[in-house]
Protein backbone atom coordinates (compact mmCIF):
# COMPACT_ATOMS: atom_id res chain seq x y z
CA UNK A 1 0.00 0.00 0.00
CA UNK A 2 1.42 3.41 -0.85
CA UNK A 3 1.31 6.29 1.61
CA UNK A 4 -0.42 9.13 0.01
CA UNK A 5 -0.32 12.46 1.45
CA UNK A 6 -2.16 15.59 0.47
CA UNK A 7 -1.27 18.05 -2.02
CA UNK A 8 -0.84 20.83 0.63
CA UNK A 9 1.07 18.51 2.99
CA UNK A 10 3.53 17.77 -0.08
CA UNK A 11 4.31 21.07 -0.51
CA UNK A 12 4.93 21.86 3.21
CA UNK A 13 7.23 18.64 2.92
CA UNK A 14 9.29 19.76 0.31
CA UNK A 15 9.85 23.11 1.39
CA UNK A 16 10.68 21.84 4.90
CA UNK A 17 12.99 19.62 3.05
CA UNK A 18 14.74 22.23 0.89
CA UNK A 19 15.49 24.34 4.30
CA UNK A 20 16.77 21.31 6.07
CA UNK A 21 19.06 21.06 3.37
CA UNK A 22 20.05 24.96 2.89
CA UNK A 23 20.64 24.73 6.82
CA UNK A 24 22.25 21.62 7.21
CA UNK A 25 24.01 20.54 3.99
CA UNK A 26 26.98 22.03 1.96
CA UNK A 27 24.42 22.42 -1.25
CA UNK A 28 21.23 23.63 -0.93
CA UNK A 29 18.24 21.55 -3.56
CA UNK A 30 15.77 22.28 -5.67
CA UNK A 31 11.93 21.69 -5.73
CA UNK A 32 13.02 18.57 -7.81
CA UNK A 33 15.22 16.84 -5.80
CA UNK A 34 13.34 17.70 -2.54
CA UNK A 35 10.24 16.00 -4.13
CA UNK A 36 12.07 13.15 -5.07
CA UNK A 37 13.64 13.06 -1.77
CA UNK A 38 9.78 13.43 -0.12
CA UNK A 39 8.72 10.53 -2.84
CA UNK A 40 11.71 8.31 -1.34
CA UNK A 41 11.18 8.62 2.00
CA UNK A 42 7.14 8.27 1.53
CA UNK A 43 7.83 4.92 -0.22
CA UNK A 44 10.77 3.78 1.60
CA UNK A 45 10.12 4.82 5.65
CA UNK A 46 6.83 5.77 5.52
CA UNK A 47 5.91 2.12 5.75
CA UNK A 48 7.91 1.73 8.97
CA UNK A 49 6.31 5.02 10.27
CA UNK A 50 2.53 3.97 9.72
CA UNK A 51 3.23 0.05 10.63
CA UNK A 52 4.40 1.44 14.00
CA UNK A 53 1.45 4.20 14.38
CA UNK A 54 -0.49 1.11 13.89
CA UNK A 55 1.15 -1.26 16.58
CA UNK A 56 0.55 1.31 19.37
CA UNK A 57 -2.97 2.21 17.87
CA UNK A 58 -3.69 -1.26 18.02
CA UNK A 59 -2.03 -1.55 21.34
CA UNK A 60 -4.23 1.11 22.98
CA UNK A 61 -7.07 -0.31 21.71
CA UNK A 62 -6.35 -3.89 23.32
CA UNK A 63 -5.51 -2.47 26.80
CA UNK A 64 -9.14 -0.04 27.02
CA UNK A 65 -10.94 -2.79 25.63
CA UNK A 66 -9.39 -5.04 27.96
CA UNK A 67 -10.84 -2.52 30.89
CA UNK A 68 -14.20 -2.52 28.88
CA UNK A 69 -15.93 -4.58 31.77
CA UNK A 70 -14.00 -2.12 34.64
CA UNK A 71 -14.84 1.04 33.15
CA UNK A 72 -18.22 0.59 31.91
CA UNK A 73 -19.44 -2.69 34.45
CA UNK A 74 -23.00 -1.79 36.38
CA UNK A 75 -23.89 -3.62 39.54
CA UNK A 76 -27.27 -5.12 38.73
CA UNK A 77 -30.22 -4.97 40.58
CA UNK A 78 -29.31 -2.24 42.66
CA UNK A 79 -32.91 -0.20 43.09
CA UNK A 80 -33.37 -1.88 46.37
CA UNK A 81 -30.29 -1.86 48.13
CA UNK A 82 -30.34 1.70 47.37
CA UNK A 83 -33.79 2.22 48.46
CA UNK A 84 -32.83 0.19 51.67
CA UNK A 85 -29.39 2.96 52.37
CA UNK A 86 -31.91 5.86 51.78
CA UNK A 87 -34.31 4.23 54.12
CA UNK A 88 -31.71 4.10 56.74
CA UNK A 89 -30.11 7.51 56.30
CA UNK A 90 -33.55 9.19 56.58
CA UNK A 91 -34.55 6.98 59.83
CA UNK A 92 -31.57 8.36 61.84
């Protein structure tokens, strides 16, 4: 599966790229080269990047609904016991 970003995001990309490289290389690039640059890394680490986003999605998911029956559990047929504590509270 390729990783597709927007337009917009592609152009923030590669001029993010093109000033990383004007700051931090001896030659600074072009819109060409930073979008093939941008196209490399897309196709080459951007599978690492989303397959991890993924793992700890998925992890995160596992451990809440793992608490499903703590977080969301209801003692049942608790109208009388309740009735009974109100009862008492009021009688004193």
């Amino acid at each position: 599966m390729a990783i597709e970003i927007s337009e917009l995001a592609r152009k923030d990309a590669v001029a993010s790229l093109k000033r990383y490289a004007e700051e931090n290389l001896p030659e600074p690039i072009g819109d060409l080269a930073a979008g093939v640059m941008l196209d490399f890394f897309l196709e080459e680490l951007g599978p690492v990047i989303y397959n991890r986003a993924i793992h700890d999605a998925q992890t995160r998911l596992t451990v809440r609904i793992g608490d499903l029956s703590g977080e969301l559990f209801e003692d049942e047929f608790q109208y009388w016991p309740r009735i009974e504590k109100k009862r008492k509270k009021s009688s004193k």
